[in-house]
C-alpha atoms as a PDB file:
ATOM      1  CA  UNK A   1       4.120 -23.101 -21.717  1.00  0.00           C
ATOM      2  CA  UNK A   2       2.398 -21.195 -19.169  1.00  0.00           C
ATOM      3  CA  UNK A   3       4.537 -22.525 -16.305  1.00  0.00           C
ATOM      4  CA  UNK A   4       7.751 -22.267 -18.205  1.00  0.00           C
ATOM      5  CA  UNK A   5       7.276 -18.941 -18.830  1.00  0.00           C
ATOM      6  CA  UNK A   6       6.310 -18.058 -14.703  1.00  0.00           C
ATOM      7  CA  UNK A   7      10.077 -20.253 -14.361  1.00  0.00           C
ATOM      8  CA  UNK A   8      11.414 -18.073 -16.875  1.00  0.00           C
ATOM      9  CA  UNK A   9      10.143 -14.988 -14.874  1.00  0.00           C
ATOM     10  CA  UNK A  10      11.022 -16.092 -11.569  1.00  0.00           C
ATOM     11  CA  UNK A  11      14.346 -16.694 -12.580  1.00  0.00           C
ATOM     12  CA  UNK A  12      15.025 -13.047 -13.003  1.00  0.00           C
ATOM     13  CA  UNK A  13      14.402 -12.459  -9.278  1.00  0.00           C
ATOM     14  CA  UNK A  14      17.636 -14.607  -8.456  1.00  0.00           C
ATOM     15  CA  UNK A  15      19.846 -11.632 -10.461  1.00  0.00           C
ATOM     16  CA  UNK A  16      21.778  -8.734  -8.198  1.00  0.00           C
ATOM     17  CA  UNK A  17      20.365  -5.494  -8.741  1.00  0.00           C
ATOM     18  CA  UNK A  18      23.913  -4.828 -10.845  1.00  0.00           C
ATOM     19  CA  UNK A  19      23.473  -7.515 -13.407  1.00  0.00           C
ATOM     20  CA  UNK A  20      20.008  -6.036 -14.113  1.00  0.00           C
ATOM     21  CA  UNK A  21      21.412  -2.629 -14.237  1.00  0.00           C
ATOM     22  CA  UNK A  22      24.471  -3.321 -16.695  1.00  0.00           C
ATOM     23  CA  UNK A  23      22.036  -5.559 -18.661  1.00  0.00           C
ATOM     24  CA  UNK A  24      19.836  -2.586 -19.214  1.00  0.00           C
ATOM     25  CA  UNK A  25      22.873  -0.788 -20.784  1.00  0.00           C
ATOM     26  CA  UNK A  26      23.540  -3.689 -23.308  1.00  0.00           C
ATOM     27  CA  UNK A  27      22.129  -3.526 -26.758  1.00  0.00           C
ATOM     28  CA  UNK A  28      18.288  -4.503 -26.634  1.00  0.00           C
ATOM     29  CA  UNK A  29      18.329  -7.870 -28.921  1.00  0.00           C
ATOM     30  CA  UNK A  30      15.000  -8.521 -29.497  1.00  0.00           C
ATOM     31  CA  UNK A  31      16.209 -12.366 -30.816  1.00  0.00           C
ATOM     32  CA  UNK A  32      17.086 -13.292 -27.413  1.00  0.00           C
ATOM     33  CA  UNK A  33      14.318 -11.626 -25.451  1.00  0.00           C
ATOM     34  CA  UNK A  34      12.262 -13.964 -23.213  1.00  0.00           C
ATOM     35  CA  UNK A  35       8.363 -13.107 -23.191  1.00  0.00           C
ATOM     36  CA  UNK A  36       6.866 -11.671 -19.558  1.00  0.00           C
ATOM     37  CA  UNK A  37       3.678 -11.190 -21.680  1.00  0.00           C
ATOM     38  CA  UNK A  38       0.926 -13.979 -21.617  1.00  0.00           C
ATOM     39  CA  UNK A  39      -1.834 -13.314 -24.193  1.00  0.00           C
ATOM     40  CA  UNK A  40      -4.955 -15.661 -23.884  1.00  0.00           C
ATOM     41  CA  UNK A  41      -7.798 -15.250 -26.769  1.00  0.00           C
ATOM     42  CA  UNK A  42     -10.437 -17.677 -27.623  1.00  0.00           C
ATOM     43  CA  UNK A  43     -14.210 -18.001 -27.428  1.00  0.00           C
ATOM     44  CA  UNK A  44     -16.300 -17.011 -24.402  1.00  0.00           C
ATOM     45  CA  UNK A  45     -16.342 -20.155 -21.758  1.00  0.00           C
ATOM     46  CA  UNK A  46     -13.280 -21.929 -23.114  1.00  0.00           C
ATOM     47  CA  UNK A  47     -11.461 -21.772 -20.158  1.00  0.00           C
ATOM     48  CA  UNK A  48      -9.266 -18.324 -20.973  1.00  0.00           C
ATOM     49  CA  UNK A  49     -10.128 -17.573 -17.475  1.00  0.00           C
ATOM     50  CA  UNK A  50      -9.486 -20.669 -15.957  1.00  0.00           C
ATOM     51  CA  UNK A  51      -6.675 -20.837 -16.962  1.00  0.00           C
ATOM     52  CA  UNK A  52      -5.160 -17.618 -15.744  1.00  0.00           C
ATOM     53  CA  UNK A  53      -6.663 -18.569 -12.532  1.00  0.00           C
ATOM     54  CA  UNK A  54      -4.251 -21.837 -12.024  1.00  0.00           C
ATOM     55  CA  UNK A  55      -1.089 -20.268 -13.186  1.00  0.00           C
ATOM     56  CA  UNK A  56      -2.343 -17.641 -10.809  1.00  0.00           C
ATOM     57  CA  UNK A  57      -2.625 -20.329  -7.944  1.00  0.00           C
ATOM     58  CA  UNK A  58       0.421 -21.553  -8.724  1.00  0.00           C
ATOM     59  CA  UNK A  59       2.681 -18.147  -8.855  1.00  0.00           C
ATOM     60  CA  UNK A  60       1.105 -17.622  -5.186  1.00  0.00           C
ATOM     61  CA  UNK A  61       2.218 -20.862  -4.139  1.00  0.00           C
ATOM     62  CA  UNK A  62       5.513 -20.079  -5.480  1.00  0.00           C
ATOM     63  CA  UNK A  63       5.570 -16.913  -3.509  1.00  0.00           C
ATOM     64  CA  UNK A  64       4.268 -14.559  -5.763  1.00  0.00           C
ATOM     65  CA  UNK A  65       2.618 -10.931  -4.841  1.00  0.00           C
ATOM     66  CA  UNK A  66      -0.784 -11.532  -7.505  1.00  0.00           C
ATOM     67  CA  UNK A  67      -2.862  -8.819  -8.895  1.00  0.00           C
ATOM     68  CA  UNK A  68      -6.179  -9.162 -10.869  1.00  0.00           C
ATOM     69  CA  UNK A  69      -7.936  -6.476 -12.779  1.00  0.00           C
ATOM     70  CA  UNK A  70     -11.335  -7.653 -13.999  1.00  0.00           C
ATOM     71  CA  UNK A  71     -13.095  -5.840 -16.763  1.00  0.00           C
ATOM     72  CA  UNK A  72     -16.904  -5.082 -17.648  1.00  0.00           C
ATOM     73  CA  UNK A  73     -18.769  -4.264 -20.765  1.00  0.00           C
ATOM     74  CA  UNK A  74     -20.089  -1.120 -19.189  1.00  0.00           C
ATOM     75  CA  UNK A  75     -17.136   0.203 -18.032  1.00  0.00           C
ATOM     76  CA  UNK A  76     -15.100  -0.059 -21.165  1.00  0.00           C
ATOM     77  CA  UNK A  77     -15.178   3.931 -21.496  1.00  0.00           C
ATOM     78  CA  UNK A  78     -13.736   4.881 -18.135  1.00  0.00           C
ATOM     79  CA  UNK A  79     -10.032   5.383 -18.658  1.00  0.00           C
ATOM     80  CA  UNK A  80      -7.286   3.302 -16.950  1.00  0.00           C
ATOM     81  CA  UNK A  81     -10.419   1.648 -16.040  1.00  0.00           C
ATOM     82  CA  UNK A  82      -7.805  -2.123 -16.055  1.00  0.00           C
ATOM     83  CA  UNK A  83      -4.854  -0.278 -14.228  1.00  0.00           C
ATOM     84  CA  UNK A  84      -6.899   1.329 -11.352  1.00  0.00           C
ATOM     85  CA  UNK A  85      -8.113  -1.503  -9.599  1.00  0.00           C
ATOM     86  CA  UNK A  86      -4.918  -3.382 -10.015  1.00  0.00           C
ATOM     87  CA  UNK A  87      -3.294  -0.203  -8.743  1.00  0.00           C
ATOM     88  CA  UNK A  88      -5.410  -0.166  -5.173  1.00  0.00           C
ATOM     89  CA  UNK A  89      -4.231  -3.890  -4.848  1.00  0.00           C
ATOM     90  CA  UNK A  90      -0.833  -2.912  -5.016  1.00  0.00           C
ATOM     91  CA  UNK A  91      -1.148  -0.226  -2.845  1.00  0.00           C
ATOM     92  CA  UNK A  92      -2.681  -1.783  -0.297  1.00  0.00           C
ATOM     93  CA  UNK A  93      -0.640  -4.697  -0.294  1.00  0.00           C
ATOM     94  CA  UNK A  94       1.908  -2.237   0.861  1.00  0.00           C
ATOM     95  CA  UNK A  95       1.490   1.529   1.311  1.00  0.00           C
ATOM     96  CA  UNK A  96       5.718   2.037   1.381  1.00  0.00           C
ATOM     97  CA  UNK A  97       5.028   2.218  -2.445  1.00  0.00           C
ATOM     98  CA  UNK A  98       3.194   5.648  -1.639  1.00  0.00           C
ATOM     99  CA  UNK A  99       6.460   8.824  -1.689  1.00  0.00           C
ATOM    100  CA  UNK A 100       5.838  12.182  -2.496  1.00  0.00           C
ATOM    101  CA  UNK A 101       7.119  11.674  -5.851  1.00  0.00           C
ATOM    102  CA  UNK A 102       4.282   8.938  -7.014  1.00  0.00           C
ATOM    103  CA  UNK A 103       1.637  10.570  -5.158  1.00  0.00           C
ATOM    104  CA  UNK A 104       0.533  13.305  -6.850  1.00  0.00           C
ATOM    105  CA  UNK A 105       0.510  11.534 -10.472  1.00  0.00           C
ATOM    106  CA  UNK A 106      -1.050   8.681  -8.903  1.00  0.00           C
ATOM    107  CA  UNK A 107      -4.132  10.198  -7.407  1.00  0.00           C
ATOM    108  CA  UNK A 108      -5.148  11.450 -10.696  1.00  0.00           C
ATOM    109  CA  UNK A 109      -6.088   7.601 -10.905  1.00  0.00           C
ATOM    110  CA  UNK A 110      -6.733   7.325  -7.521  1.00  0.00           C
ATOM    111  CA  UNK A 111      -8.551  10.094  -5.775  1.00  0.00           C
ATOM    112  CA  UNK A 112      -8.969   8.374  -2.713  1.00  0.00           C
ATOM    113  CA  UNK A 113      -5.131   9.245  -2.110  1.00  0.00           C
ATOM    114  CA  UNK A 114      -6.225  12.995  -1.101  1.00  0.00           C
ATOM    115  CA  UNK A 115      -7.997  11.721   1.548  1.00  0.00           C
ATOM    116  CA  UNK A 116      -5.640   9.403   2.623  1.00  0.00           C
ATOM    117  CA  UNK A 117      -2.358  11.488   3.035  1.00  0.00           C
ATOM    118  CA  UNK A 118      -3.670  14.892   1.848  1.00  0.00           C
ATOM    119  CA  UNK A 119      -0.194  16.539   3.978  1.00  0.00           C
ATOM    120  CA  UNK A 120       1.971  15.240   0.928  1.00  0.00           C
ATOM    121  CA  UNK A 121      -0.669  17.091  -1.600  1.00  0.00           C
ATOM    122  CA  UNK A 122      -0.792  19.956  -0.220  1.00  0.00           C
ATOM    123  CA  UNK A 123       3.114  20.537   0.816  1.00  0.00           C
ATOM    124  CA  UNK A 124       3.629  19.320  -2.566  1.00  0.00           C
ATOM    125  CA  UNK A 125       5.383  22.239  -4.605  1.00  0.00           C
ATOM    126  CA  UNK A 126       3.454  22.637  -7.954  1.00  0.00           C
ATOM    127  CA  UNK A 127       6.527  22.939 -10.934  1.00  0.00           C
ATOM    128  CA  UNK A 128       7.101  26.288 -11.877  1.00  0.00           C
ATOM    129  CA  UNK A 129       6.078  25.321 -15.600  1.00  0.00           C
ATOM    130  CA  UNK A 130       2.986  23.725 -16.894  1.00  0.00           C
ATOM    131  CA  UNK A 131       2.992  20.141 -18.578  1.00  0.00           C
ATOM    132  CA  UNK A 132       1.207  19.331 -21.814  1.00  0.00           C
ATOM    133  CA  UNK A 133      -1.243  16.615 -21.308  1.00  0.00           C
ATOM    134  CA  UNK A 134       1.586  14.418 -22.809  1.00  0.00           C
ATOM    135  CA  UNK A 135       3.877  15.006 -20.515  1.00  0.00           C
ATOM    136  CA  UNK A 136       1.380  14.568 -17.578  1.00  0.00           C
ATOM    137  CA  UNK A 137       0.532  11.115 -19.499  1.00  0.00           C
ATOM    138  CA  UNK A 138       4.182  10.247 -19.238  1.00  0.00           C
ATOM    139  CA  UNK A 139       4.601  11.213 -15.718  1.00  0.00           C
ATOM    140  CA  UNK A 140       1.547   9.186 -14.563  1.00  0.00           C
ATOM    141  CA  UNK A 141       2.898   5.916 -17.100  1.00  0.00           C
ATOM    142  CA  UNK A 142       7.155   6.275 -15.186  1.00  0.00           C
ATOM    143  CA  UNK A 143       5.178   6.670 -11.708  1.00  0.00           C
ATOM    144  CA  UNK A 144       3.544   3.643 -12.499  1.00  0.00           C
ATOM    145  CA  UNK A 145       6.548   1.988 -14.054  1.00  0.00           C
ATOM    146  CA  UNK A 146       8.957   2.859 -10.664  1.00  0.00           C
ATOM    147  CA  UNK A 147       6.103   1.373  -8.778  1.00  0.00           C
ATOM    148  CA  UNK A 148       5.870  -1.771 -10.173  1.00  0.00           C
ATOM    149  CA  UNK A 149       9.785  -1.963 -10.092  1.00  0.00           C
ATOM    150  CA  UNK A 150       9.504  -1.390  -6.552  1.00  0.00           C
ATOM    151  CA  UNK A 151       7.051  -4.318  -5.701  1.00  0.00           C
ATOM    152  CA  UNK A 152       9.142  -6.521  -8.127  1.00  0.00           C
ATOM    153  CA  UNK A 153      12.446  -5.861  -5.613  1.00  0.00           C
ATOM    154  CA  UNK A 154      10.541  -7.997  -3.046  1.00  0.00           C
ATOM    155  CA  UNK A 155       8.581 -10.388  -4.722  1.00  0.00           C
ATOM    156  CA  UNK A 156       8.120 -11.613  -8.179  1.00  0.00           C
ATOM    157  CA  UNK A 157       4.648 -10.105  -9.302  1.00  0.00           C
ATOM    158  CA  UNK A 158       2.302 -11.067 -11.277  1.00  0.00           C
ATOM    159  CA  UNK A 159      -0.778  -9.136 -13.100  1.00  0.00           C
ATOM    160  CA  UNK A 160      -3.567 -10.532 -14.617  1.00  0.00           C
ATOM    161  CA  UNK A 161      -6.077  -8.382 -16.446  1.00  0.00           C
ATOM    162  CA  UNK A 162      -8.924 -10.489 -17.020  1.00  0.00           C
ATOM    163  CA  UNK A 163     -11.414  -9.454 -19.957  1.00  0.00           C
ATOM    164  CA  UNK A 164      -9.267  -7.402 -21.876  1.00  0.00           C
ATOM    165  CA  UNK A 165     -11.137  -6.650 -24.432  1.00  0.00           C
ATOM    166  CA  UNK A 166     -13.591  -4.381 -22.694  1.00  0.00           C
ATOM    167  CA  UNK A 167     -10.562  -2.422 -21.888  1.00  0.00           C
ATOM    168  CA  UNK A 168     -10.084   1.767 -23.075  1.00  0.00           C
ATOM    169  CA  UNK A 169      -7.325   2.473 -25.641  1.00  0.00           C
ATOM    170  CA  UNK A 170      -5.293   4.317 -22.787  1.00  0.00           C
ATOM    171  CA  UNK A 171      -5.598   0.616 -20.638  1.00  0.00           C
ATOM    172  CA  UNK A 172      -4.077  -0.775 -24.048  1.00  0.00           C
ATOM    173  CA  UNK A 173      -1.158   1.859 -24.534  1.00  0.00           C
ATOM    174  CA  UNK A 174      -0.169   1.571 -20.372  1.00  0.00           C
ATOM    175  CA  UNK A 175      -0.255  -2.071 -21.174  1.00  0.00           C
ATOM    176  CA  UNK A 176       2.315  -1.767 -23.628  1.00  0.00           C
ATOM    177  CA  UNK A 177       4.800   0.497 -22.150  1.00  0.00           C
ATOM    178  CA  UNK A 178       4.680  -1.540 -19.089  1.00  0.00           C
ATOM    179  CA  UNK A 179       6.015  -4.402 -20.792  1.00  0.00           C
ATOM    180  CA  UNK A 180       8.159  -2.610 -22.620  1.00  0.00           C
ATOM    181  CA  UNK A 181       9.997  -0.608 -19.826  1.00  0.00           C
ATOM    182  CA  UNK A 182       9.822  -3.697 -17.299  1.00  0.00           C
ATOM    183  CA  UNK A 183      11.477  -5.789 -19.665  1.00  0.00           C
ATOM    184  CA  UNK A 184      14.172  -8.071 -17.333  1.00  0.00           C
ATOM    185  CA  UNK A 185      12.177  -7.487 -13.830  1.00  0.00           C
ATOM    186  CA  UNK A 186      10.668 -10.027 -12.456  1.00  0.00           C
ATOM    187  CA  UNK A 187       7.507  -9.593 -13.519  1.00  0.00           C
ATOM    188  CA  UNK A 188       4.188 -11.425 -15.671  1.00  0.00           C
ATOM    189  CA  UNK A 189       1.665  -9.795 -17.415  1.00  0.00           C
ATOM    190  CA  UNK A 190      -1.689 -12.544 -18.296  1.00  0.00           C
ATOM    191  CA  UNK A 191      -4.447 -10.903 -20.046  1.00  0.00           C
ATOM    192  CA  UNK A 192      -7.700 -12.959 -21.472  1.00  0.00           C
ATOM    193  CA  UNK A 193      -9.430 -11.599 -24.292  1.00  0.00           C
ATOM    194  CA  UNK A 194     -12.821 -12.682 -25.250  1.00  0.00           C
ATOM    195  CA  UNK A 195     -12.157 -13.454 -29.539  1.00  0.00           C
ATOM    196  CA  UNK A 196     -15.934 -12.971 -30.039  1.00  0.00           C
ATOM    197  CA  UNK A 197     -16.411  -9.415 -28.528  1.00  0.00           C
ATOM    198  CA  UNK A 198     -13.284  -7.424 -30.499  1.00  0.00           C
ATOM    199  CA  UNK A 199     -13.475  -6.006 -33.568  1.00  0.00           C
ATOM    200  CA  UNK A 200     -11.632  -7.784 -36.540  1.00  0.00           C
ATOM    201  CA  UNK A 201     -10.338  -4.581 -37.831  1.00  0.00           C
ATOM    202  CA  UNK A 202      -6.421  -5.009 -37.807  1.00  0.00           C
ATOM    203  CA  UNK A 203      -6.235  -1.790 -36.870  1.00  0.00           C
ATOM    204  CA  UNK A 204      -8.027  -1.912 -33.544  1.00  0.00           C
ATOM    205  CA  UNK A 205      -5.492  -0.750 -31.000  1.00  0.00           C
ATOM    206  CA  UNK A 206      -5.377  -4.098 -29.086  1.00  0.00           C
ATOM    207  CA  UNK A 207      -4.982  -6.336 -31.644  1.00  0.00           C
ATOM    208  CA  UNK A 208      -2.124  -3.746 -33.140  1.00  0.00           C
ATOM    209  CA  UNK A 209      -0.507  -3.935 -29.847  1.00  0.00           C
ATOM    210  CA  UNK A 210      -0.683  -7.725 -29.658  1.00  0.00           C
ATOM    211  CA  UNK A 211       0.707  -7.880 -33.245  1.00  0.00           C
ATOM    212  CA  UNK A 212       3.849  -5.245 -32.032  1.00  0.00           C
ATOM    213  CA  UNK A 213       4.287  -7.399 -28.909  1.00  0.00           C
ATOM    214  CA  UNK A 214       4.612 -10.735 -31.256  1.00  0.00           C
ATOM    215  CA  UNK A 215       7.387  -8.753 -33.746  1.00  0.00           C
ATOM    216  CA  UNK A 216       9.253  -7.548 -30.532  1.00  0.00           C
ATOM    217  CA  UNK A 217       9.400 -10.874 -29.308  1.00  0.00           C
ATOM    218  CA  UNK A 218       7.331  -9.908 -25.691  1.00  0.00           C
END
């Protein structure tokens, strides 16, 4: 299933730019969506991890670009704590990703960016209005979207967040725009989850956005 679905994926890559764009224009059928989202739960040392790491080995084989985020217990209340290191890896697999469009959202993730090209922060015009904290949320969430689009034009990419479950509710809600809006890109998401260590409330945001992912056919 696993492989199928990194077939399925690659496929995607072997579409013009135009297909993808008309396609986007269609009506979104959810019956005939293909899932880019790989969801692994199960006790701890039953090879969730393991598991991820071969389809891993063999996307990179394959060609792939490969991304892991690994998450901790004790950082599980830093936010975007699963997107920023995957971020870095992206970035410095290539730093043509960075424009002065993406860098300013970006470094609110990644300080480290204001040190790096601080000339495109400071010549950076601020917008005559101020943003809600919304609107600065969905900024940072189409800045990340664009950039993963980008890496996607060159190589099929895949991103493994490993340990899910130790992941903030703002990890969770990136998660699911992401494959939402990258729907028909080439493109894999893998995330493990440790069964044992989440909550069995059916409210808790992960397992709601599992169960939305499952109805939307992702």
């Amino acid at each position: 299933l696993m492989q199928k679905m990194l077939y399925d994926v690659e496929n995607l890559a072997r579409r013009s730019a135009s297909n993808l764009r008309r396609s986007s224009n269609m009506i979104p059928l959810d019956t005939q969506r293909r899932p880019q989202f790989l969801f692994l739960m199960g006790d701890s040392g039953i090879g969730k991890t393991r598991l991820a790491e071969e389809v891993s080995r063999e996307g990179q084989q394959r060609g792939w670009a490969v991304v892991w985020s690994r998450l901790y217990e004790q950082e599980s209340g830093i936010p975007y704590r699963a997107w920023t290191e995957a971020l870095r890896k992206l970035l410095n697999m290539s730093s043509s990703l960075l424009s002065s469009e993406n860098v300013q959202p970006l470094a609110i993730l990644l300080p480290e960016l204001a040190e790096v090209i601080p000339h495109i922060l400071r010549d950076k015009v601020a917008p005559s209005y101020a943003l809600t904290p919304e609107q600065e949320r969905q900024r940072l969430w189409d800045v990340i979207v664009d950039l993963l689009k980008a890496t996607s034009e060159t190589t099929p990419l895949l991103l493994v967040l490993d340990d899910i479950q130790w992941a903030d509710s703002s990890s969770h809600d990136l998660l699911g725009y992401l494959v939402r809006h990258l729907y028909g890109y080439p493109i894999m998401f893998v995330s493990t989850c440790r069964d044992s260590a989440l909550p069995t409330d059916p409210h808790h945001p992960l397992r709601e956005l599992v169960s939305h992912m499952q109805r939307e056919r992702n």
